[in-house]
PDB file of N, CA and C in Angstrom:
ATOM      1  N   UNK A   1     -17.295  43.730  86.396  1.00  0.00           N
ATOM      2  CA  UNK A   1     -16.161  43.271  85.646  1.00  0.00           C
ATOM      3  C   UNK A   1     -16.670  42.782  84.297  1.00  0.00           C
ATOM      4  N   UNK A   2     -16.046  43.060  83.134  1.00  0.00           N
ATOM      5  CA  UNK A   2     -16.081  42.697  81.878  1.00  0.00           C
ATOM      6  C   UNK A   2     -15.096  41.864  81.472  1.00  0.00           C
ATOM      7  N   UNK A   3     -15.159  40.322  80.942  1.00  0.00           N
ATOM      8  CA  UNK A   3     -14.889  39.316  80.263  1.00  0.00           C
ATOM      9  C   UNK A   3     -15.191  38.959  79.314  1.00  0.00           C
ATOM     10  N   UNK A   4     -13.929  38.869  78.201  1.00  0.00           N
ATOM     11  CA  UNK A   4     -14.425  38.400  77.069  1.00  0.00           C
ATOM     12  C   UNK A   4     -14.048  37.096  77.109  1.00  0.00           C
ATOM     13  N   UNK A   5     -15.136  36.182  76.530  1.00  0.00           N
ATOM     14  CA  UNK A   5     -15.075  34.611  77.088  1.00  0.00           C
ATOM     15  C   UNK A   5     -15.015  33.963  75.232  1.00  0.00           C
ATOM     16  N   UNK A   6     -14.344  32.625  75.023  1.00  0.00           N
ATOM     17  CA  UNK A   6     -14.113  32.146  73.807  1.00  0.00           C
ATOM     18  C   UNK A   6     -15.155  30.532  74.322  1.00  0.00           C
ATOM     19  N   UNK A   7     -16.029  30.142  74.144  1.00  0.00           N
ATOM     20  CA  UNK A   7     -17.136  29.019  73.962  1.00  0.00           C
ATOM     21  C   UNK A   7     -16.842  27.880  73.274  1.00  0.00           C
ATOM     22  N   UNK A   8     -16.411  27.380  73.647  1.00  0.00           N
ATOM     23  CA  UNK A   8     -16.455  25.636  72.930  1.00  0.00           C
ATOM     24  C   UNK A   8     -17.657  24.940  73.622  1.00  0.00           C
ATOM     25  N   UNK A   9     -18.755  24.850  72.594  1.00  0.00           N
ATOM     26  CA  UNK A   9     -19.805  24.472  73.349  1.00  0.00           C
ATOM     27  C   UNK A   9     -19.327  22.422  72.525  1.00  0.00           C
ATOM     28  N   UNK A  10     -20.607  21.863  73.132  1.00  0.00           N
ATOM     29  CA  UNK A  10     -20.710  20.324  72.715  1.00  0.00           C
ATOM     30  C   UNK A  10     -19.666  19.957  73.717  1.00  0.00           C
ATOM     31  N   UNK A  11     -19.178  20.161  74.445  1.00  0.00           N
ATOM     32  CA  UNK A  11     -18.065  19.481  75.681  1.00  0.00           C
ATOM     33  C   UNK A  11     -18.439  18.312  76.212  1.00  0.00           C
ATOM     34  N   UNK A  12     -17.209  17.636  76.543  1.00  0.00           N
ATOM     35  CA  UNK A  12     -17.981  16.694  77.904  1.00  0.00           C
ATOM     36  C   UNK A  12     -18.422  17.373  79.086  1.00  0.00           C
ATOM     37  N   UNK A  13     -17.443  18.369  79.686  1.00  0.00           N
ATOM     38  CA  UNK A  13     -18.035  18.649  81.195  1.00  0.00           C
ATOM     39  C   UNK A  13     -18.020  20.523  80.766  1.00  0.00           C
ATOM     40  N   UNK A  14     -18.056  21.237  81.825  1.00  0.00           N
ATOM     41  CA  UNK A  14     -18.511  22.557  82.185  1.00  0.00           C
ATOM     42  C   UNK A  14     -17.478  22.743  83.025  1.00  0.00           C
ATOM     43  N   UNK A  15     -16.214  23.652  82.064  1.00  0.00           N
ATOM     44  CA  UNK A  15     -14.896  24.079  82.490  1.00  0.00           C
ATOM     45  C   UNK A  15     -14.113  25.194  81.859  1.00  0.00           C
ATOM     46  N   UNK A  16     -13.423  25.743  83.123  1.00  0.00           N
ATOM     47  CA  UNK A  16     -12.563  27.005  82.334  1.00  0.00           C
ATOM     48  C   UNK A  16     -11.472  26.105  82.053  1.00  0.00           C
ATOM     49  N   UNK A  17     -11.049  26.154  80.787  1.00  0.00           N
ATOM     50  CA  UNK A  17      -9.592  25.280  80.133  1.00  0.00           C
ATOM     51  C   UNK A  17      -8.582  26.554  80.184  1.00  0.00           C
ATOM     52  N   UNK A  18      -8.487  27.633  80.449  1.00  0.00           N
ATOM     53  CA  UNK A  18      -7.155  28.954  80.452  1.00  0.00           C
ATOM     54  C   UNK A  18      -7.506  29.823  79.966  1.00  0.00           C
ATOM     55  N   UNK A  19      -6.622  30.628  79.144  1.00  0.00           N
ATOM     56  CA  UNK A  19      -6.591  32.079  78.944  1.00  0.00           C
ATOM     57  C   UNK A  19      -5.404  32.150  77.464  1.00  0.00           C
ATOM     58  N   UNK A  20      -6.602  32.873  76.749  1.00  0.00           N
ATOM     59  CA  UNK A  20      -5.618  32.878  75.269  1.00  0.00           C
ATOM     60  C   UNK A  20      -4.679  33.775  75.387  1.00  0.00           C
ATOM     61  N   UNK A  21      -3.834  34.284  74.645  1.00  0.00           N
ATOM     62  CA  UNK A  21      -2.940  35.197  74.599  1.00  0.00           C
ATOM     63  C   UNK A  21      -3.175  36.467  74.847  1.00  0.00           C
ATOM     64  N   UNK A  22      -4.493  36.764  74.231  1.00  0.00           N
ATOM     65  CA  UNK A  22      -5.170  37.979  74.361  1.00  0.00           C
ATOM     66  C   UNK A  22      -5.857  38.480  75.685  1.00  0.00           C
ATOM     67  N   UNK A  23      -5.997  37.647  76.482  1.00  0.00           N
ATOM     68  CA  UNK A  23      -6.234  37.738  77.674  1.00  0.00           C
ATOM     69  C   UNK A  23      -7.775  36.751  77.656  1.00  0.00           C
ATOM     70  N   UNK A  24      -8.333  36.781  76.752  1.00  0.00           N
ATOM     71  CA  UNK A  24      -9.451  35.766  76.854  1.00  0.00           C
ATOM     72  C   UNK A  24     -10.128  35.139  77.667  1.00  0.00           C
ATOM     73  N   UNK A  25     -11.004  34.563  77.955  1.00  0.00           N
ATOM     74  CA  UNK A  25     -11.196  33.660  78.791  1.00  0.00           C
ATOM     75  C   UNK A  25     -11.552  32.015  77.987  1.00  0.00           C
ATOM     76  N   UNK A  26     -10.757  31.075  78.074  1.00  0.00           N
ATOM     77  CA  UNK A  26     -11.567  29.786  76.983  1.00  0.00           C
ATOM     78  C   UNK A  26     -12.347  29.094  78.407  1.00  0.00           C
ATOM     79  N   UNK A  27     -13.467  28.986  78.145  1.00  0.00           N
ATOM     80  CA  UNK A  27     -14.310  27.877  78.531  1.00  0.00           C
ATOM     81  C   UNK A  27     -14.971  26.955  77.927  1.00  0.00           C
ATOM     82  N   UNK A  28     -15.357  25.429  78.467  1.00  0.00           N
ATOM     83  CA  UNK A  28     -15.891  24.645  77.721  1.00  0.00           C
ATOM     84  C   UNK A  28     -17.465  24.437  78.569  1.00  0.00           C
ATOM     85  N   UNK A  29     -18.161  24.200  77.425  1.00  0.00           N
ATOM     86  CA  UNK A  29     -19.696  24.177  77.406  1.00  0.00           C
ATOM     87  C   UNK A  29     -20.590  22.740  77.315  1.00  0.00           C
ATOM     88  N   UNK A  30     -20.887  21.914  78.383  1.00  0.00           N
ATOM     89  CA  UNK A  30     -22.040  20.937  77.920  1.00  0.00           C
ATOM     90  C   UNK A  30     -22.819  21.362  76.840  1.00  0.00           C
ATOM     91  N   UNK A  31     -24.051  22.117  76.595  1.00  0.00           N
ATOM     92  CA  UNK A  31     -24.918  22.605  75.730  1.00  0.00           C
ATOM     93  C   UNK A  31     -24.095  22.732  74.577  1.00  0.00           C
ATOM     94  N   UNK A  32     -25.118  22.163  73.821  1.00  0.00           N
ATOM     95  CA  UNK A  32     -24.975  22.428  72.096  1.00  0.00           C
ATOM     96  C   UNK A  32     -25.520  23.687  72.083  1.00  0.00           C
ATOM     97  N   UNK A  33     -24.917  24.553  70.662  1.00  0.00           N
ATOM     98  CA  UNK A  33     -25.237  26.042  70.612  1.00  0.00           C
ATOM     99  C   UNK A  33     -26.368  26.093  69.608  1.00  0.00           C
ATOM    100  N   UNK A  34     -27.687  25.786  70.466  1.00  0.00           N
ATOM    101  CA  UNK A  34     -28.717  25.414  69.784  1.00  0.00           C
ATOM    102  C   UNK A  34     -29.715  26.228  71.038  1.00  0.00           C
ATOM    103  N   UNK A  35     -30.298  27.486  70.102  1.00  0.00           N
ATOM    104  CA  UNK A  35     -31.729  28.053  70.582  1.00  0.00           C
ATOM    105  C   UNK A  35     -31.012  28.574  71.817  1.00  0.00           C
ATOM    106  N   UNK A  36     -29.736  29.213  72.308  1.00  0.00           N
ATOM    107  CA  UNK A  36     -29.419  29.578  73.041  1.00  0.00           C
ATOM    108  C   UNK A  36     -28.953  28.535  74.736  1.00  0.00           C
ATOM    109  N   UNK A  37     -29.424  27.593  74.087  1.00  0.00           N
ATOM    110  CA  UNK A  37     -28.792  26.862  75.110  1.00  0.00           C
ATOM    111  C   UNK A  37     -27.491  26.694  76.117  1.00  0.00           C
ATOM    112  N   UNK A  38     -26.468  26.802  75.160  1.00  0.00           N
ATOM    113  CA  UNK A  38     -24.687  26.862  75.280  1.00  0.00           C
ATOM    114  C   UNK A  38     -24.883  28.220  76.261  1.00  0.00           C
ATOM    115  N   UNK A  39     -26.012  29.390  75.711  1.00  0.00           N
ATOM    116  CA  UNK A  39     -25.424  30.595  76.381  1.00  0.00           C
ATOM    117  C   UNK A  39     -26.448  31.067  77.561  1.00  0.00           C
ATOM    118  N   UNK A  40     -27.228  29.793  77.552  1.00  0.00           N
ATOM    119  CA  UNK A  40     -28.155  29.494  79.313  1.00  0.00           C
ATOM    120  C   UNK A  40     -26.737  29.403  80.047  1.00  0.00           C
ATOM    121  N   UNK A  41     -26.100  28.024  79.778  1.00  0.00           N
ATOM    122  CA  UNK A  41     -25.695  26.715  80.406  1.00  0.00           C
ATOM    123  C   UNK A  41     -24.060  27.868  80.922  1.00  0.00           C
ATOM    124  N   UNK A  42     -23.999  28.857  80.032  1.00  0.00           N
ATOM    125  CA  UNK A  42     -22.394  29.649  80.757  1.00  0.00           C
ATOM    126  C   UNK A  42     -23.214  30.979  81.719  1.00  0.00           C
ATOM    127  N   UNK A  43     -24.241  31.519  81.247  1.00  0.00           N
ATOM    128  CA  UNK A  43     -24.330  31.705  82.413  1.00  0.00           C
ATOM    129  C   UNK A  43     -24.398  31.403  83.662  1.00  0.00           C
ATOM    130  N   UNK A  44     -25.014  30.570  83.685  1.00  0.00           N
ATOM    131  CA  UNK A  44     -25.374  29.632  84.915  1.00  0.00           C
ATOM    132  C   UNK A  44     -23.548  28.913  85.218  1.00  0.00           C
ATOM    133  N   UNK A  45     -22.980  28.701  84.664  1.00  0.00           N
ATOM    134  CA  UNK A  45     -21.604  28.368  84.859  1.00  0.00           C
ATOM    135  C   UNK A  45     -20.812  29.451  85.353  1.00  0.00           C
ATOM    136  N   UNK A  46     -21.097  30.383  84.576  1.00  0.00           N
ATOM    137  CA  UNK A  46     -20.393  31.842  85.356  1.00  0.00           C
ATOM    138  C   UNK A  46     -20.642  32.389  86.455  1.00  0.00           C
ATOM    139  N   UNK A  47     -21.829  32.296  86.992  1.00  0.00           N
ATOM    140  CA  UNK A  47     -22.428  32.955  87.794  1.00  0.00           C
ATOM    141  C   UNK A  47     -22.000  31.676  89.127  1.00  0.00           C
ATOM    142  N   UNK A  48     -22.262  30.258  89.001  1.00  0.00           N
ATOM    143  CA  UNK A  48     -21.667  29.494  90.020  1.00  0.00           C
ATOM    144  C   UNK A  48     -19.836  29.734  90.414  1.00  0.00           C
ATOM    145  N   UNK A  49     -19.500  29.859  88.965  1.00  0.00           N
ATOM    146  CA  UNK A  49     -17.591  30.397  89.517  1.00  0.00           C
ATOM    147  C   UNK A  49     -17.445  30.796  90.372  1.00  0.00           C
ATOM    148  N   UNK A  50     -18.493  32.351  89.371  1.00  0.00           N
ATOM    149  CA  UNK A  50     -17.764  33.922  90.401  1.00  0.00           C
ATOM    150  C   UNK A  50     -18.649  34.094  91.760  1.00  0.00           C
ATOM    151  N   UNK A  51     -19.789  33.363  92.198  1.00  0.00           N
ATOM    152  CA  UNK A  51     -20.057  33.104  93.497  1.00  0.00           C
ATOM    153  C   UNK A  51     -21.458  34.814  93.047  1.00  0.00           C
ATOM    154  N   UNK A  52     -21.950  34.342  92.570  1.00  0.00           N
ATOM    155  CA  UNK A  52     -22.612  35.666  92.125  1.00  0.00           C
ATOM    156  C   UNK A  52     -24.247  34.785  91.858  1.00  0.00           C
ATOM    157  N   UNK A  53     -25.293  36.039  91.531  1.00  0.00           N
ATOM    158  CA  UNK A  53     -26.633  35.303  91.174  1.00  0.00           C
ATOM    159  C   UNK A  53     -26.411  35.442  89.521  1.00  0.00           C
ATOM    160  N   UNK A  54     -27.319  34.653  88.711  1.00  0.00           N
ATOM    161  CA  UNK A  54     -27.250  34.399  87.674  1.00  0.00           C
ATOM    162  C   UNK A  54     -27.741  35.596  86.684  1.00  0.00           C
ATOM    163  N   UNK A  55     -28.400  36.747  87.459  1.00  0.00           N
ATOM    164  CA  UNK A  55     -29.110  37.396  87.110  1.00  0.00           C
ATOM    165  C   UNK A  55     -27.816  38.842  87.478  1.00  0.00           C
ATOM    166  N   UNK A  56     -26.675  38.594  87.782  1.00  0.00           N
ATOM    167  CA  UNK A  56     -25.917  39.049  87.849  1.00  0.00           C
ATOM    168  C   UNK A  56     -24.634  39.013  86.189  1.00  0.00           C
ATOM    169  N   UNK A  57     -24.870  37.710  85.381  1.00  0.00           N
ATOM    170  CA  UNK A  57     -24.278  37.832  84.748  1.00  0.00           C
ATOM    171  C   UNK A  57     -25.042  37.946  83.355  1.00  0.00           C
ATOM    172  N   UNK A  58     -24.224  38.974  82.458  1.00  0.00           N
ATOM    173  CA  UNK A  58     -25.332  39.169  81.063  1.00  0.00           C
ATOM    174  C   UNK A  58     -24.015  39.152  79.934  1.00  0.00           C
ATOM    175  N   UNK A  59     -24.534  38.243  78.797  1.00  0.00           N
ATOM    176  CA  UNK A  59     -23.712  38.705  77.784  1.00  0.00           C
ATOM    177  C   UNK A  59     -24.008  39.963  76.901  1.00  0.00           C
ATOM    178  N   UNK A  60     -22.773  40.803  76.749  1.00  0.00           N
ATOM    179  CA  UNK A  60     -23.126  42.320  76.656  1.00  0.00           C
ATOM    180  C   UNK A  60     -23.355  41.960  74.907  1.00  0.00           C
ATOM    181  N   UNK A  61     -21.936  40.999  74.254  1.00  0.00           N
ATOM    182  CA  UNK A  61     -22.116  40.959  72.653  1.00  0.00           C
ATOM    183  C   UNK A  61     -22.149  39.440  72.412  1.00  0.00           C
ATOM    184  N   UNK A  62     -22.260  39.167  71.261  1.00  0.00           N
ATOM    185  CA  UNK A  62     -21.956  37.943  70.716  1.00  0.00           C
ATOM    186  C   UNK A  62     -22.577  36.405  71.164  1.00  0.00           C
ATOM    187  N   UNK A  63     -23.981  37.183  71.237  1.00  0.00           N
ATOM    188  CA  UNK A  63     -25.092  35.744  71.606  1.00  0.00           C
ATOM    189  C   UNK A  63     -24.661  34.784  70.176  1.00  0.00           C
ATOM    190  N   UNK A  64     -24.369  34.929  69.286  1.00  0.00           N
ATOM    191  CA  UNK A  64     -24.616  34.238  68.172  1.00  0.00           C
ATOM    192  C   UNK A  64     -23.080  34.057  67.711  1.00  0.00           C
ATOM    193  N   UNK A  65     -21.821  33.848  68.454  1.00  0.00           N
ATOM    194  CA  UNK A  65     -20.477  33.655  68.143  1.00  0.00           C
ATOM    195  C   UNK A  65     -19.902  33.208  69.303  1.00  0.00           C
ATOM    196  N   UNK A  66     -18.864  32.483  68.682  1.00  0.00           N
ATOM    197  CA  UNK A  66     -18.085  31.568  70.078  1.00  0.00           C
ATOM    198  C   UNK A  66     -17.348  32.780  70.901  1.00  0.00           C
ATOM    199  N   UNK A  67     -16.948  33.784  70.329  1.00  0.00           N
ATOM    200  CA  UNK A  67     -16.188  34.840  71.371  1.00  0.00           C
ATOM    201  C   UNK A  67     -17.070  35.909  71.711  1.00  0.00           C
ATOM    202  N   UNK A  68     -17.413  35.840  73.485  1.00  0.00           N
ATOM    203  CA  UNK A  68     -18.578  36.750  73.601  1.00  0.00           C
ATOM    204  C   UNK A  68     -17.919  37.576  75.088  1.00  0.00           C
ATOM    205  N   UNK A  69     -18.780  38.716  74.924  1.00  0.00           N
ATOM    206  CA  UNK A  69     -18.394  40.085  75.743  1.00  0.00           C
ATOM    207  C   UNK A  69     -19.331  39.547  77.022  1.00  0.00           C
ATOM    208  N   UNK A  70     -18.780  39.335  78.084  1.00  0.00           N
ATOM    209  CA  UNK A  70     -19.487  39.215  79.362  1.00  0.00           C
ATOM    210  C   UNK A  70     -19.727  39.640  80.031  1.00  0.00           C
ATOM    211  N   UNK A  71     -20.088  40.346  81.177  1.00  0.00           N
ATOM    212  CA  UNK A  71     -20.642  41.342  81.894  1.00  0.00           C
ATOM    213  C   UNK A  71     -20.782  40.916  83.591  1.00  0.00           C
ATOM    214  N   UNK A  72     -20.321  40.555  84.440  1.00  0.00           N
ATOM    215  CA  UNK A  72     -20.373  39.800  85.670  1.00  0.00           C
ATOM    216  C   UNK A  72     -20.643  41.209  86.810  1.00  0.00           C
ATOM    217  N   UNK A  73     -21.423  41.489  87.077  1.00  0.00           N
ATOM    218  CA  UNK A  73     -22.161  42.087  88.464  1.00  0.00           C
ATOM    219  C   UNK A  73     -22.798  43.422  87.673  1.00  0.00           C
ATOM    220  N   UNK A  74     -23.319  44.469  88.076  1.00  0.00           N
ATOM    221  CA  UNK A  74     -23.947  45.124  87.613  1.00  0.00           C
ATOM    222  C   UNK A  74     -23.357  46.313  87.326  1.00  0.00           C
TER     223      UNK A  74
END
């Protein structure tokens, strides 16, 4: 399955807040988007959701932008 996910990193907690109009996914991020951190901290968030290994989820685009192409199982 492919998700495109919208990143609000600097959060208080590690949460899906809904779904934009576009179908989106908004989640919020502990990690500051620093050295890839924010986009450790959603994998590892994604991969606990969808009940999957971590090595199961890859961002396909947009390491370096809040709206990124996700990639969940192989």
């Amino acid at each position: 399955m492919t998700l495109r996910v919208k990143v609000i990193p600097r959060s208080a907690k590690n949460e899906i807040v809904g779904e934009l109009a576009d179908g989106t996914l908004k989640v919020k991020i502990a990690a500051p988007p620093d050295k890839g951190k924010a986009n450790d901290e959603l994998v590892a968030f994604l991969a606990g959701h969808f009940g999957v290994p971590r090595s199961s989820v890859t961002i396909i685009s947009g390491r370096a932008a809040t709206v990124k192409l996700v990639r969940i199982g192989n």
